[in-house]
PDB file of N, CA and C in Angstrom:
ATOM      1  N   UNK A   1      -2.121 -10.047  12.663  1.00  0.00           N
ATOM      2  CA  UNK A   1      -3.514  -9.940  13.009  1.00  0.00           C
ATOM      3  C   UNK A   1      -3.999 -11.175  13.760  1.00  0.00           C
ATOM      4  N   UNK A   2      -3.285 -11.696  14.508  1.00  0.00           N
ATOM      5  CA  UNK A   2      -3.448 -13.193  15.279  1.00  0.00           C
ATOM      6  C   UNK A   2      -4.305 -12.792  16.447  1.00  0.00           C
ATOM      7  N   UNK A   3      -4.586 -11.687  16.792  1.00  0.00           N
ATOM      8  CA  UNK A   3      -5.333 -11.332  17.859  1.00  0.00           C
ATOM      9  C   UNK A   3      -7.173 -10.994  17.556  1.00  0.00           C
ATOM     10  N   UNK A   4      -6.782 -11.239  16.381  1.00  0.00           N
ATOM     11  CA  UNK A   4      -8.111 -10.579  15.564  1.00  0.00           C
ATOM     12  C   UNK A   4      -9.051 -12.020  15.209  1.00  0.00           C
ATOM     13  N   UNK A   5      -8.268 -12.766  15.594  1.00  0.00           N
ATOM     14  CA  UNK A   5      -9.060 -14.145  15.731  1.00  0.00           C
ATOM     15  C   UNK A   5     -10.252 -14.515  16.305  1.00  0.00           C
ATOM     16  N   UNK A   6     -11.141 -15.403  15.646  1.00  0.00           N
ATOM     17  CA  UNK A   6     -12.158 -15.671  16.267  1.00  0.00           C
ATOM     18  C   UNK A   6     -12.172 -16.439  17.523  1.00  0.00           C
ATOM     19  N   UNK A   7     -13.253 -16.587  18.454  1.00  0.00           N
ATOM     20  CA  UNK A   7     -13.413 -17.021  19.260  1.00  0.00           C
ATOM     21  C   UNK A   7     -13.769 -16.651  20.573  1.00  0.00           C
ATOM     22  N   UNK A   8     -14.060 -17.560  22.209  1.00  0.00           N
ATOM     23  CA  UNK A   8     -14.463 -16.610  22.972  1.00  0.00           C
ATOM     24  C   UNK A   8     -13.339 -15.323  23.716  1.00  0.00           C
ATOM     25  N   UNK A   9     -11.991 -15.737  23.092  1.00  0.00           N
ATOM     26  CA  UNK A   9     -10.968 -14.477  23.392  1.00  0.00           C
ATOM     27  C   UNK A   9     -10.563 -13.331  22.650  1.00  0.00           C
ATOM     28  N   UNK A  10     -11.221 -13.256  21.192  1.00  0.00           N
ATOM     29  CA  UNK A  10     -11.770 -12.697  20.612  1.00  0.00           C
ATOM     30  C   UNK A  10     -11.423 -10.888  20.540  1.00  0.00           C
ATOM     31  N   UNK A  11     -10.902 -10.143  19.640  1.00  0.00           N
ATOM     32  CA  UNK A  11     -10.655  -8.882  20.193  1.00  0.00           C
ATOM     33  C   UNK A  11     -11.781  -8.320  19.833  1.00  0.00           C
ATOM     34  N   UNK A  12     -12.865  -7.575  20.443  1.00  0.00           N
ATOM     35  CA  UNK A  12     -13.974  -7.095  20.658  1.00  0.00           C
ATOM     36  C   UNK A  12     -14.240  -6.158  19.462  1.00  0.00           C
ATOM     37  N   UNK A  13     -12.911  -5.115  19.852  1.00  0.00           N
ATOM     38  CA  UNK A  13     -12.511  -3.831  19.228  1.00  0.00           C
ATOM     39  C   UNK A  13     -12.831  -4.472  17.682  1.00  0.00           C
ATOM     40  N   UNK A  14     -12.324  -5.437  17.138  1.00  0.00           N
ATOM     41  CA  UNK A  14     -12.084  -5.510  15.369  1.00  0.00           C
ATOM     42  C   UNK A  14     -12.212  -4.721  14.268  1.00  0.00           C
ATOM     43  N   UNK A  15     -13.879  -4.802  14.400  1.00  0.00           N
ATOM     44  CA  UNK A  15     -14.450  -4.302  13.601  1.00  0.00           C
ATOM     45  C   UNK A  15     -13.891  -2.563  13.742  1.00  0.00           C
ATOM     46  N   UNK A  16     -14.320  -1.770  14.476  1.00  0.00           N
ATOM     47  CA  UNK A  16     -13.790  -0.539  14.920  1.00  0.00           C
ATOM     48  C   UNK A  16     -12.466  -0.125  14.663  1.00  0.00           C
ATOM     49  N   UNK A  17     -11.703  -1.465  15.290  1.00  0.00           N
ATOM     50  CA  UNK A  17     -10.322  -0.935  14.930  1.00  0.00           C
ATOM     51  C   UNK A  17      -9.878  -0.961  13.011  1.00  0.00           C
ATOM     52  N   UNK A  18     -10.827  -1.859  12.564  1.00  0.00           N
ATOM     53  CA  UNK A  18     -10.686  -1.833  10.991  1.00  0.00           C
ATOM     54  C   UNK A  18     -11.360  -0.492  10.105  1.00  0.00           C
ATOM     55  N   UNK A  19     -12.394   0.278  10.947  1.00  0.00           N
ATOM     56  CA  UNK A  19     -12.967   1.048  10.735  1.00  0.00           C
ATOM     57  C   UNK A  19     -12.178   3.025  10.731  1.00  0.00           C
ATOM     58  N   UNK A  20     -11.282   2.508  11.868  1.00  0.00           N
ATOM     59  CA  UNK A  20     -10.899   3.371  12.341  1.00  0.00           C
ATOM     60  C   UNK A  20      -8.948   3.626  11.450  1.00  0.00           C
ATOM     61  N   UNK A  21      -8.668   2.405  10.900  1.00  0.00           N
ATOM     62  CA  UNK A  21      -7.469   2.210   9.807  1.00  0.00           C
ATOM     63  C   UNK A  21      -7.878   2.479   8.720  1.00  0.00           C
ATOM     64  N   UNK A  22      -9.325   2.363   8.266  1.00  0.00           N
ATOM     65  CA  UNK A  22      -9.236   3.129   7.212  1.00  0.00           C
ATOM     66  C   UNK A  22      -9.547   4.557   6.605  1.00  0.00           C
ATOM     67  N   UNK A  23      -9.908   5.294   7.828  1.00  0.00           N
ATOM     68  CA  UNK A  23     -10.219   6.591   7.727  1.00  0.00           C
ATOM     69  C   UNK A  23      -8.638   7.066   8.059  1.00  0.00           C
ATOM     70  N   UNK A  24      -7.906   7.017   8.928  1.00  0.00           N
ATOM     71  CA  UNK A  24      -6.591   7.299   8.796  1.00  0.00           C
ATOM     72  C   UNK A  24      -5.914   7.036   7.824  1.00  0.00           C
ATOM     73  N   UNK A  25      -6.287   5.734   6.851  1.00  0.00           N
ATOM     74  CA  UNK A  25      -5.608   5.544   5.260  1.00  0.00           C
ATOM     75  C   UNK A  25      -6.173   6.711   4.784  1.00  0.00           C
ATOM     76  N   UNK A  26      -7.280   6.763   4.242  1.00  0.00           N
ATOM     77  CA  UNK A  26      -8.134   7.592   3.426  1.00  0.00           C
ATOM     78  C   UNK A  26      -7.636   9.167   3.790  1.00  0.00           C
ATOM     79  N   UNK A  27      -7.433   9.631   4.903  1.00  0.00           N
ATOM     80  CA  UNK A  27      -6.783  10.848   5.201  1.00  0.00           C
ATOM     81  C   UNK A  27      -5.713  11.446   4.848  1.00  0.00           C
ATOM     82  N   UNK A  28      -4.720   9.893   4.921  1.00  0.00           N
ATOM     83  CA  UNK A  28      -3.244  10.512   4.389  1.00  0.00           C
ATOM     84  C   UNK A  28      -3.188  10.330   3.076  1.00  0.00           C
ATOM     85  N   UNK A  29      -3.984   9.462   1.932  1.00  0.00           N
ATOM     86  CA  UNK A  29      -3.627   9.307   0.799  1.00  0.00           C
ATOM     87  C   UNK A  29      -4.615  10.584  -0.004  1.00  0.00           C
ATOM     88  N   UNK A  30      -5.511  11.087   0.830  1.00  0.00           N
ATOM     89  CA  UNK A  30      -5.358  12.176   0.049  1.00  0.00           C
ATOM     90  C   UNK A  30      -5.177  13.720  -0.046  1.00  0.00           C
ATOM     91  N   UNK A  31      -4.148  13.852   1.295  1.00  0.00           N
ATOM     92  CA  UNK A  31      -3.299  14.710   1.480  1.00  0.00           C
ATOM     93  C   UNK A  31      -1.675  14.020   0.346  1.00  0.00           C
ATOM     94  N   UNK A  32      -1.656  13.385  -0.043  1.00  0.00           N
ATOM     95  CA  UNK A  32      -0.843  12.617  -0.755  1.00  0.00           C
ATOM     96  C   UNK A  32      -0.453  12.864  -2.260  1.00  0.00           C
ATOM     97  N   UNK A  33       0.206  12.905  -3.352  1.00  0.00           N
ATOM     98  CA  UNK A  33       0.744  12.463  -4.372  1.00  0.00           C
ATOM     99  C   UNK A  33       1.586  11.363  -4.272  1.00  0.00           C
ATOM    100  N   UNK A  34       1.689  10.768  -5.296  1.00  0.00           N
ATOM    101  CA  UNK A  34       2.394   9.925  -5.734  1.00  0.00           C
ATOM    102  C   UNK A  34       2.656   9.493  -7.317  1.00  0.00           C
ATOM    103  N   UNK A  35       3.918   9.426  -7.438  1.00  0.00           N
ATOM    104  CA  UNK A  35       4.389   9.365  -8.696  1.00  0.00           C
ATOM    105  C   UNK A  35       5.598   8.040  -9.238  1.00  0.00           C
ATOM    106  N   UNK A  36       5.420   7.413 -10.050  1.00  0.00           N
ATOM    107  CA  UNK A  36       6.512   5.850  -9.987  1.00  0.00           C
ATOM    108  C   UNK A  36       7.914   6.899  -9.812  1.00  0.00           C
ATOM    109  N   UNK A  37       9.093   6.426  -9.981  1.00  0.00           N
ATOM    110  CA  UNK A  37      10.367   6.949  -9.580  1.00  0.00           C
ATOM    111  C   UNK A  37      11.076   6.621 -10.521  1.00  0.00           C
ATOM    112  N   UNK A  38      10.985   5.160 -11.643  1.00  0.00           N
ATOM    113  CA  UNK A  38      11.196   4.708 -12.466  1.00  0.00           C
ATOM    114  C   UNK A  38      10.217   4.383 -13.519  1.00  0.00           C
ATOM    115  N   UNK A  39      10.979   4.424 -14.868  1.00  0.00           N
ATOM    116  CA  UNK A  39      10.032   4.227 -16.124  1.00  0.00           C
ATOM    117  C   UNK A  39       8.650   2.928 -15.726  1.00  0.00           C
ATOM    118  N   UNK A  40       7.685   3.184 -16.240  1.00  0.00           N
ATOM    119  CA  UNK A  40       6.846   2.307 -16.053  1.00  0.00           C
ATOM    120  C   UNK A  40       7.278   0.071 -17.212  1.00  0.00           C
ATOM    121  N   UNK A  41       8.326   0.998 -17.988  1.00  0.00           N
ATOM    122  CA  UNK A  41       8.908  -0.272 -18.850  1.00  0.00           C
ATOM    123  C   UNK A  41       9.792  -1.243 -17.765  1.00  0.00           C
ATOM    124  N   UNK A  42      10.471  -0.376 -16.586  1.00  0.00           N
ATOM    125  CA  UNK A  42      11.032  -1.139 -16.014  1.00  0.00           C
ATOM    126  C   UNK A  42      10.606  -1.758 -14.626  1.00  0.00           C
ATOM    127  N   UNK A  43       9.017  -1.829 -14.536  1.00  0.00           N
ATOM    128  CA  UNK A  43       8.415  -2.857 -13.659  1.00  0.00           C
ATOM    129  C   UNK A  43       7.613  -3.949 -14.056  1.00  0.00           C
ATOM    130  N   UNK A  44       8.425  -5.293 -13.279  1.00  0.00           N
ATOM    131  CA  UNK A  44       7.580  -6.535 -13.777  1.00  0.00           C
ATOM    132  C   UNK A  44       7.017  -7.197 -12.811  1.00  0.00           C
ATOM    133  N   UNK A  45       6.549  -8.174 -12.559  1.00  0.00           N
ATOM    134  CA  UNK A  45       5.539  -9.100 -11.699  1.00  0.00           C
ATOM    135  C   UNK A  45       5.953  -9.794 -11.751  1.00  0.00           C
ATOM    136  N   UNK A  46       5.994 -10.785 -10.727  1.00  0.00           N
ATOM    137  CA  UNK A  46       6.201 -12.115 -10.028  1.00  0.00           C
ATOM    138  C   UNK A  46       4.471 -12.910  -9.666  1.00  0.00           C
ATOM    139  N   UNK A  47       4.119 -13.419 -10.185  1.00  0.00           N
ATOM    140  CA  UNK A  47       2.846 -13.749  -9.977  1.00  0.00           C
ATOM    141  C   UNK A  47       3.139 -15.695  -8.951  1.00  0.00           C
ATOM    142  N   UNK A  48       3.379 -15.279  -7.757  1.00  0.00           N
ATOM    143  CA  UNK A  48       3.293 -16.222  -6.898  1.00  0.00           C
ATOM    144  C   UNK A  48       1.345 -17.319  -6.939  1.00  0.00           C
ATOM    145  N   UNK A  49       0.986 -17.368  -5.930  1.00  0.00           N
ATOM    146  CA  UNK A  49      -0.135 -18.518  -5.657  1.00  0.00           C
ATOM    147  C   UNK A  49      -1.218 -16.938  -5.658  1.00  0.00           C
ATOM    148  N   UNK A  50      -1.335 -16.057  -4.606  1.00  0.00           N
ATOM    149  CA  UNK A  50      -2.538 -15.242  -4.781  1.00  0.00           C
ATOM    150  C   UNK A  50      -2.035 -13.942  -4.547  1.00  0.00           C
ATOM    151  N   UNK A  51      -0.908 -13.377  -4.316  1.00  0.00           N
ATOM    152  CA  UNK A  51      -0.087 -11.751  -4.368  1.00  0.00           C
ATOM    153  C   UNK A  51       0.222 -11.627  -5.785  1.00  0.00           C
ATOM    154  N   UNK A  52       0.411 -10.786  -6.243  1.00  0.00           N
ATOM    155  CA  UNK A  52       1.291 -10.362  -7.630  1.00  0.00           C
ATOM    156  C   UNK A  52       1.996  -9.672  -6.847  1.00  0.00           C
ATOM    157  N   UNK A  53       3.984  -9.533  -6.776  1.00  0.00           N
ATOM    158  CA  UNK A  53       4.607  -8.955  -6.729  1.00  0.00           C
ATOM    159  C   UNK A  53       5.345  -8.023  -7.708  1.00  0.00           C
ATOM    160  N   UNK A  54       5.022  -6.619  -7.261  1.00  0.00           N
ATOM    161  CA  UNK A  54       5.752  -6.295  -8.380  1.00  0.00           C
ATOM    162  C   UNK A  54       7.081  -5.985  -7.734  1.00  0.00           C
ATOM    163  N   UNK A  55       8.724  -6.038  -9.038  1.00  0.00           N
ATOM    164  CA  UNK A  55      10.108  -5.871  -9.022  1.00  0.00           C
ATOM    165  C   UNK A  55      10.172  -5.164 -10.160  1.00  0.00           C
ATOM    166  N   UNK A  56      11.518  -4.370  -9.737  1.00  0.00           N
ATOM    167  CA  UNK A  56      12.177  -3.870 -10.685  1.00  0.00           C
ATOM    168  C   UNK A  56      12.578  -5.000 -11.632  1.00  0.00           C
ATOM    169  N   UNK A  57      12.704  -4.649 -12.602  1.00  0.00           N
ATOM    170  CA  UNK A  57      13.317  -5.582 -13.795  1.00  0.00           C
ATOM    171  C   UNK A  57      14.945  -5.491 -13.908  1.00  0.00           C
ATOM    172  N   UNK A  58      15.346  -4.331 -13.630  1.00  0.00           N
ATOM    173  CA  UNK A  58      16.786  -4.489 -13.626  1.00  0.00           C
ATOM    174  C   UNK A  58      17.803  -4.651 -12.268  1.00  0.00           C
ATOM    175  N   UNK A  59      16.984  -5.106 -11.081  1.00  0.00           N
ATOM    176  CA  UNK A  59      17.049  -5.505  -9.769  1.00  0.00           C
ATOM    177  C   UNK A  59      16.147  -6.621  -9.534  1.00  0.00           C
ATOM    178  N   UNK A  60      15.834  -7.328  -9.960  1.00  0.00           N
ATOM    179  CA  UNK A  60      14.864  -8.752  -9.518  1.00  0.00           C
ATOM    180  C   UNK A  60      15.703  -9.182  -8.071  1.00  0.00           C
ATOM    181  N   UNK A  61      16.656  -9.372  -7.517  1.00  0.00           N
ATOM    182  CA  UNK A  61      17.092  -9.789  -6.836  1.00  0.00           C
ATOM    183  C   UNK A  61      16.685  -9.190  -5.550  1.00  0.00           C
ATOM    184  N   UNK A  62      16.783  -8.066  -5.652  1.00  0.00           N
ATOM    185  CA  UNK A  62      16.288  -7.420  -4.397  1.00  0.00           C
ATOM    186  C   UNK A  62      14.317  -7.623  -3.679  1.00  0.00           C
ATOM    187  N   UNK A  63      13.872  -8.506  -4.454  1.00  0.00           N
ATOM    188  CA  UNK A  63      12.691  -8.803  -4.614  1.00  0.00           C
ATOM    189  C   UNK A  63      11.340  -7.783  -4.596  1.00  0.00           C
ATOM    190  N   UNK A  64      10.392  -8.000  -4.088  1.00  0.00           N
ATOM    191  CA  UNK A  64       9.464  -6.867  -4.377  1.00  0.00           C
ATOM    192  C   UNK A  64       9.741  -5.311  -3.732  1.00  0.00           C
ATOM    193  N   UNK A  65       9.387  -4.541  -4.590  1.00  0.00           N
ATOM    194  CA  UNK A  65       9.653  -3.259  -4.296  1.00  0.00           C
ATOM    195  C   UNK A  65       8.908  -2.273  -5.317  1.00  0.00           C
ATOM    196  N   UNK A  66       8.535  -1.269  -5.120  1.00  0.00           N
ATOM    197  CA  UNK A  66       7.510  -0.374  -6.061  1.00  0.00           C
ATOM    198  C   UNK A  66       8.493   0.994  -5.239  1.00  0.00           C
ATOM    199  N   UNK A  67       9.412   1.581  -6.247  1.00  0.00           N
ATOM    200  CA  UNK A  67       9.850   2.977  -5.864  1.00  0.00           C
ATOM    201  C   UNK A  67       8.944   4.110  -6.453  1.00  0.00           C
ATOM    202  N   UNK A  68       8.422   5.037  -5.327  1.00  0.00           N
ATOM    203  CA  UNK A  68       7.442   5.997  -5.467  1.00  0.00           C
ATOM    204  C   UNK A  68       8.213   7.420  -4.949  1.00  0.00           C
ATOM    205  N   UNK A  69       7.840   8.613  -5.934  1.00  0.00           N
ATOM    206  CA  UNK A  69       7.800   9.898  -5.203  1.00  0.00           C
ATOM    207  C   UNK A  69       6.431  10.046  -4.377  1.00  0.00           C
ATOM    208  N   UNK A  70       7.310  10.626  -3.042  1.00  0.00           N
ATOM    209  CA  UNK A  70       6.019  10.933  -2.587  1.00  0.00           C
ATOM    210  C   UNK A  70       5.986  12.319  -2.263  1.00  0.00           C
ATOM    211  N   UNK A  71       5.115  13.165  -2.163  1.00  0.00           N
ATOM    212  CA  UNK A  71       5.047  14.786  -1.546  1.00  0.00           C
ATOM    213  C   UNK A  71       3.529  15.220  -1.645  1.00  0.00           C
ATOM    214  N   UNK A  72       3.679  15.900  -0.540  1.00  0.00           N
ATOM    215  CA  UNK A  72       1.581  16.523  -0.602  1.00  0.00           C
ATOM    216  C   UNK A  72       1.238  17.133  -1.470  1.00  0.00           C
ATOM    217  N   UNK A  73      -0.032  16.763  -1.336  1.00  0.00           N
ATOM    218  CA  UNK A  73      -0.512  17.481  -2.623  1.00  0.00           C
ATOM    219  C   UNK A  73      -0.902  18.739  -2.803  1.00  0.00           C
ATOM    220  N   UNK A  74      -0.779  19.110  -3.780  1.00  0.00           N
ATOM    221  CA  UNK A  74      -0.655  20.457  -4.220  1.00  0.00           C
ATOM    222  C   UNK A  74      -1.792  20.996  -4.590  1.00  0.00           C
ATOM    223  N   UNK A  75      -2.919  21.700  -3.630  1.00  0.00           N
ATOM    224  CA  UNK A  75      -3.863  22.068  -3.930  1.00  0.00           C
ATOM    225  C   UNK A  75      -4.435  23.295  -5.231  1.00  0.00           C
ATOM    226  N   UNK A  76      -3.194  23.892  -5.218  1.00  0.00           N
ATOM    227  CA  UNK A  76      -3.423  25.026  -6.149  1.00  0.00           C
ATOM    228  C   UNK A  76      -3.518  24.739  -7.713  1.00  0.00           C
ATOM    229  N   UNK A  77      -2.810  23.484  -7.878  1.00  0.00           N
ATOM    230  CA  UNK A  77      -2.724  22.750  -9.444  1.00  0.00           C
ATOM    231  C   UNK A  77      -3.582  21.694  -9.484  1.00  0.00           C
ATOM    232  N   UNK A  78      -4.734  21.489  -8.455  1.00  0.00           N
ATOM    233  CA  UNK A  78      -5.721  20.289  -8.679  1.00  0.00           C
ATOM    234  C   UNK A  78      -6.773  21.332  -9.860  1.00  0.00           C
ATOM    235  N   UNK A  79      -7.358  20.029 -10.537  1.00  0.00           N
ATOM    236  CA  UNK A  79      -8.038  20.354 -11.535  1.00  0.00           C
ATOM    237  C   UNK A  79      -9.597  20.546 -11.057  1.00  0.00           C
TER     238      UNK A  79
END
């Protein structure tokens, strides 16, 4: 986001373009499910300076990672 910087070179768009990322979020997440992939016992945190990472616990090495099912959602079984 180095372009999104202040000043008189400034990308004009910003605001808009931030406006316009989150209606495309908001669209796909709720055409969306999602479900963990693994037990919820086997995710832990890494609590760095201001992120919390979360890792698998029985893969720490591979560093942050959150495994998710994903598939659309299923309108006929919404409540």
């Amino acid at each position: 986001m180095m372009t999104f910087l202040g000043g008189p070179r400034a990308y004009i768009g910003f605001r808009f373009s931030l406006v316009e990322l989150k209606a495309i979020l908001f669209t796909l997440l709720r055409r969306l499910e999602s479900e963990l992939a693994v037990p919820v016992a086997d995710i832990g945190r890494i609590d760095p300076m201001i992120v919390v990472h979360l890792v698998l616990r029985s893969d720490r090495a591979a560093g942050s990672q959150m495994p998710l099912f994903i598939k659309p959602f299923d309108r006929s079984t919404a409540v």
